[in-house]
Structure formats: C-alpha cells, structure tokens
N, C-alpha and C. Protein backbone atom coordinates (compact mmCIF):
# COMPACT_ATOMS: atom_id res chain seq x y z
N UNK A 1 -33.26 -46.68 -33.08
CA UNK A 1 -34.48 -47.44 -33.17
C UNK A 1 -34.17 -48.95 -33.21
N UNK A 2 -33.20 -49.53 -33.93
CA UNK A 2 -32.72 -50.63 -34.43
C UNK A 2 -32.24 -51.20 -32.34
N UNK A 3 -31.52 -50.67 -32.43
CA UNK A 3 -31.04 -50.97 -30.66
C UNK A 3 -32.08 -51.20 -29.55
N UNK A 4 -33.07 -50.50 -29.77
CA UNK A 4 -34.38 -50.16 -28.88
C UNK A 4 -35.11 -51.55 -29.17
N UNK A 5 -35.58 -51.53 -30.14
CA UNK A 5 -36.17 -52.75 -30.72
C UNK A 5 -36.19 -54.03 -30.87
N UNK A 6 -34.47 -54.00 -31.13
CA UNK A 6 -33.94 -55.61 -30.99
C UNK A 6 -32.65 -55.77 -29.82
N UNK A 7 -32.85 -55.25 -28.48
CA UNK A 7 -31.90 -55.32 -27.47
C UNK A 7 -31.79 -56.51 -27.28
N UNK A 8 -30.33 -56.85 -26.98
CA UNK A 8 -29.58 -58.21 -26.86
C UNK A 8 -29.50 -59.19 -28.02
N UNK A 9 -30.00 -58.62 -29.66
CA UNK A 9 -30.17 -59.05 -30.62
C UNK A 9 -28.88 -59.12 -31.62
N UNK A 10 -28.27 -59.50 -32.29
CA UNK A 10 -27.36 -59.29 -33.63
C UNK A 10 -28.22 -58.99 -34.35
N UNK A 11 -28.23 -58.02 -34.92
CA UNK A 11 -29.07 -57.29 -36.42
C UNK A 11 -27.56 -57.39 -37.42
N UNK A 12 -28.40 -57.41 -38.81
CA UNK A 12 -27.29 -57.54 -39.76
C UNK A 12 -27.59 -56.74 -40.60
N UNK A 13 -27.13 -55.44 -41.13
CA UNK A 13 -27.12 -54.65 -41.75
C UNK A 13 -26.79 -54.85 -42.92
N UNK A 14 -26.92 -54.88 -44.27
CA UNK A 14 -26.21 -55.39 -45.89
C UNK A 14 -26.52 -54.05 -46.24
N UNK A 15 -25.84 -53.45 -47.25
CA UNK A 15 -25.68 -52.34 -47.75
C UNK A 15 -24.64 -51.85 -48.57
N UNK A 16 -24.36 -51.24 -49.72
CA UNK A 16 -23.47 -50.22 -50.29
C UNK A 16 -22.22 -50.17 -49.22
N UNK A 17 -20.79 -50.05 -49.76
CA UNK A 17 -19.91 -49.56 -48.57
C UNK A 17 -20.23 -48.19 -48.21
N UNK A 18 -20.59 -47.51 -49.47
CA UNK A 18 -20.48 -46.00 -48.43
C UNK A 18 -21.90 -45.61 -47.57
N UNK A 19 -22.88 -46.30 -47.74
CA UNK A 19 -23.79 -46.03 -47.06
C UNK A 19 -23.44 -46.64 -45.57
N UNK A 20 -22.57 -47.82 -45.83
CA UNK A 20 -22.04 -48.33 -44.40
C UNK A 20 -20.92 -48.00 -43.74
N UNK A 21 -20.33 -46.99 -44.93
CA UNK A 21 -18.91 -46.46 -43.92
C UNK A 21 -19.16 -45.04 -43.37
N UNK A 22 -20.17 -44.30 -43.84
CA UNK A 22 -20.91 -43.28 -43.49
C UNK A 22 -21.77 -43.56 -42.07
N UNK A 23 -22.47 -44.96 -41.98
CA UNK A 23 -23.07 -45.03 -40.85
C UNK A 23 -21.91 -45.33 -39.71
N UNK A 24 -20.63 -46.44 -39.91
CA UNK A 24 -19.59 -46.87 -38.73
C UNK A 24 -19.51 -45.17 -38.47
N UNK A 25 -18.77 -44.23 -39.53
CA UNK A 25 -18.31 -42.83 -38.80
C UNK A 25 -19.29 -42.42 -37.64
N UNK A 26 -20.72 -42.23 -37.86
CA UNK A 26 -21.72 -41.54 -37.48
C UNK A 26 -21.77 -42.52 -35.87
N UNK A 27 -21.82 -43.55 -35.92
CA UNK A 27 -21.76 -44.03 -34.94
C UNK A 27 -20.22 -44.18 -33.92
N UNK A 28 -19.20 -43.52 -34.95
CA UNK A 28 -18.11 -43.45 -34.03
C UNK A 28 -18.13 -41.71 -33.76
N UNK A 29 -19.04 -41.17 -33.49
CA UNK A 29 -19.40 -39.53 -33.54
C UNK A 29 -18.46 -38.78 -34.37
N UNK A 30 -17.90 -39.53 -35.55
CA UNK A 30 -16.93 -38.36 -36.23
C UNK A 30 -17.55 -37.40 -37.13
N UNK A 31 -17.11 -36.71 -37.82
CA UNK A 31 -17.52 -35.83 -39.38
C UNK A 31 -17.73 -37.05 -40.30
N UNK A 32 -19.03 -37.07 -40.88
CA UNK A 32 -19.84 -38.20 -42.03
C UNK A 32 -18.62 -37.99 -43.16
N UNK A 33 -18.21 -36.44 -43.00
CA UNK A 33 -17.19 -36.36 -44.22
C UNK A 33 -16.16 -37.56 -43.82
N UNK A 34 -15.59 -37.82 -43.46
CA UNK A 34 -14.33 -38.89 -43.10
C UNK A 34 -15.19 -40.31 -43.42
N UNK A 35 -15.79 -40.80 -43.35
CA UNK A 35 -16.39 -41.66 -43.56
C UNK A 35 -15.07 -42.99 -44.68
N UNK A 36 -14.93 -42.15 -45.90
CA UNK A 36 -13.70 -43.14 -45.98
C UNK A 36 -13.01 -43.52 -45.32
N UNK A 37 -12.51 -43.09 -44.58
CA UNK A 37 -11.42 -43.64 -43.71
C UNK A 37 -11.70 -45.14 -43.17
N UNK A 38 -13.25 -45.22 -43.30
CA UNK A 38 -13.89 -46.48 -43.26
C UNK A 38 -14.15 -47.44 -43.63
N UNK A 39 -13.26 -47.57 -45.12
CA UNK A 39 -13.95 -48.01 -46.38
C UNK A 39 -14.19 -49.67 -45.65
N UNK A 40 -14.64 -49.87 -46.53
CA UNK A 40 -14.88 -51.66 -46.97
C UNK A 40 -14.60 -52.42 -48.04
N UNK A 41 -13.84 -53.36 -47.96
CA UNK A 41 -13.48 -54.82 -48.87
C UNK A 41 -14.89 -54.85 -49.44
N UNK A 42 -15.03 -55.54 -50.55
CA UNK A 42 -15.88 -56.73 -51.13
C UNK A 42 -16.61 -57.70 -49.83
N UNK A 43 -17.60 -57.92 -49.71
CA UNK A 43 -17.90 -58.45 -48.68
C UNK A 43 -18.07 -58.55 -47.69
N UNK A 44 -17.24 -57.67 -47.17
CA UNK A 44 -16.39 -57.31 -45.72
C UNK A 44 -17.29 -57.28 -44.74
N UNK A 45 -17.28 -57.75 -43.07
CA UNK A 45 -18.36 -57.89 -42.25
C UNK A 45 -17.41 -56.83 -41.00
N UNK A 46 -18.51 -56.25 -40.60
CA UNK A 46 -17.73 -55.68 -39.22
C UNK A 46 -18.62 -55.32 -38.29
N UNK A 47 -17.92 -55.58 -37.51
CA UNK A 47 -19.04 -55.14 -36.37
C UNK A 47 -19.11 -53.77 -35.39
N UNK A 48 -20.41 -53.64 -35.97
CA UNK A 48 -20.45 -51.83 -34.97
C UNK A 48 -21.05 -52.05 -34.17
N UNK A 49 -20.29 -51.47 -32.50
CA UNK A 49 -21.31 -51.70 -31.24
C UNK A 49 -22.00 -50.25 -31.59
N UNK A 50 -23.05 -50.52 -30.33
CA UNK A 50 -23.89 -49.45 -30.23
C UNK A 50 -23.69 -47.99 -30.59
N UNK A 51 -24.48 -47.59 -30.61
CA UNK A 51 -23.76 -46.05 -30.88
C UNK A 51 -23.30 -44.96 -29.40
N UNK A 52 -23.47 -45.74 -28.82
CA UNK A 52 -23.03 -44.63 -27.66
C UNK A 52 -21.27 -45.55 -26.94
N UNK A 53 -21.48 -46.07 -27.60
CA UNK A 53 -19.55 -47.12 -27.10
C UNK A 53 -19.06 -47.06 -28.60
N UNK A 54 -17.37 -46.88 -28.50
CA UNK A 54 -16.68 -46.76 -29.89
C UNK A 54 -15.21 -47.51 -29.21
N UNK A 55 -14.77 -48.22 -29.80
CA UNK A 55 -13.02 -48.38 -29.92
C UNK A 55 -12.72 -48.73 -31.15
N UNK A 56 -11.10 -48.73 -30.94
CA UNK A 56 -10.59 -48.47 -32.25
C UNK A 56 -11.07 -49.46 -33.21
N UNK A 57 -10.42 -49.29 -34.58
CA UNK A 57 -10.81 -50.03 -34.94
C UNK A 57 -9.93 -50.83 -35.88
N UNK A 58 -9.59 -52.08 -35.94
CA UNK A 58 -8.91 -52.57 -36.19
C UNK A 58 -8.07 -53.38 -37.32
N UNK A 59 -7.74 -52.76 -38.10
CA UNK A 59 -7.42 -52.92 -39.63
C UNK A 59 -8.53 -52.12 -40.72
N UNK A 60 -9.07 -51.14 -40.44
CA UNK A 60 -10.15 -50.74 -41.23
C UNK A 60 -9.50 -49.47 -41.99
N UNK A 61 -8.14 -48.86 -41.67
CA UNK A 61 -7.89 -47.50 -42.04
C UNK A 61 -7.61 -46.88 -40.73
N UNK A 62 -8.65 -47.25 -39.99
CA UNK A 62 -8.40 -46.88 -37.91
C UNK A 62 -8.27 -45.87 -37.52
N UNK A 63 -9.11 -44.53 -37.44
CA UNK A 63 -9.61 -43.64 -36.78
C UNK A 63 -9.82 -43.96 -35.68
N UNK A 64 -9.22 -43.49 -34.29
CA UNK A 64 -9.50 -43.85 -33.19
C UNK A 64 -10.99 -43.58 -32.44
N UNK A 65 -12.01 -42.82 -33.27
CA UNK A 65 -13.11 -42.71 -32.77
C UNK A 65 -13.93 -43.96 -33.74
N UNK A 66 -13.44 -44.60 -34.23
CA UNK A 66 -14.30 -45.93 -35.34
C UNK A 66 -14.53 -46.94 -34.46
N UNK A 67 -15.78 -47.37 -34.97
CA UNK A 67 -16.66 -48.35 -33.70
C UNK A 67 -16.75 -49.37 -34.29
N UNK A 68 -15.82 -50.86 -33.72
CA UNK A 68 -16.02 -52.11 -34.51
C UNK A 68 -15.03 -53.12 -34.27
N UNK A 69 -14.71 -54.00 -35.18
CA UNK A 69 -13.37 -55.10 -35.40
C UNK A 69 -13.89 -55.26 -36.59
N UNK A 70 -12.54 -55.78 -37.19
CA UNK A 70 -13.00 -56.20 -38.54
C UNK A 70 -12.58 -57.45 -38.58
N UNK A 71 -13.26 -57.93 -39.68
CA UNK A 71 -12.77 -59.15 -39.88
C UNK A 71 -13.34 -59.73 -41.50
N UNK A 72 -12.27 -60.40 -41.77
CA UNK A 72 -12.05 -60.76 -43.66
C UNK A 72 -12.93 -62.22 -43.97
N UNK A 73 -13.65 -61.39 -44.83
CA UNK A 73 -14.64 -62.81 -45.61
C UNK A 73 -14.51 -64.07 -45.42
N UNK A 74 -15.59 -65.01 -44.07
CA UNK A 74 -14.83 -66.50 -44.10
C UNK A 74 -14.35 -66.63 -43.29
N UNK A 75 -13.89 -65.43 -42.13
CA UNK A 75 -12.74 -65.50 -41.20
C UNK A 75 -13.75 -65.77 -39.44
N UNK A 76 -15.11 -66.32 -39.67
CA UNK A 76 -15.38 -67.28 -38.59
C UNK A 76 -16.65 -65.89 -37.91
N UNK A 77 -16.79 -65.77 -36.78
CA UNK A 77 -17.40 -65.12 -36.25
C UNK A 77 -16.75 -63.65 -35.78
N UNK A 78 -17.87 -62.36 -35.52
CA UNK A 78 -17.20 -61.52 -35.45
C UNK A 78 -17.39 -61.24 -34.20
C-alpha cells in the first residue's frame, strides 16, 4: 500500500527494531522467524527497497535474501 501510494517517494518508517527487523525479513521473502538476523543498532537507518527487489545486505548480520544497505547514525545519506 505504502509503495502504491507514495511511488517515487522516500517514506520513513520509525519503529521498535523488531517490528522493523521482522518487516526487512518479510520483505526479503524469508521466514519472519529469522528476522534477527536483522537486528538493529540504536538508531540505525536502513534502507529497504521495494518488496519485490532484495540484495544483500550489508553489515546487518547479511542473509543473502535481506533487502537494504546499512548505514551508522550520522553517516550522511542512505
């Protein structure tokens, strides 16, 4: 819905880590159970493409089906 709605948009999601490492899994089509593998820093910003595109992901723990880059508090644009 979020994609549909605001196409060609940055939406910014704030949330709990596990409500947000539960959503990166779901959008990298894995088991919600793995979802740690996702965790999050304090703060931590990352970016999830769409849900139908995934690559790795890059300093997060890195499940090769995890959808994103990460990048550390402060550390510029993502």
């Amino acid at each position: 819905e979020l994609e549909r709605r605001h196409t060609g948009c940055a939406v910014l999601l704030v949330s709990h880590g596990d409500t947000l490492s539960i959503t990166q899994a779901a959008a990298g089509g894995g088991p919600l159970g793995t979802h740690r593998v996702f965790g999050l820093g304090t703060a931590e910003l990352k970016r999830l493409e769409g849900s139908t595109s995934s690559t790795s992901s890059s300093g997060g723990g890195g499940a090769a089906s995890a959808a994103g880059a990460v990048a550390a508090p402060g550390a510029g644009p993502v």
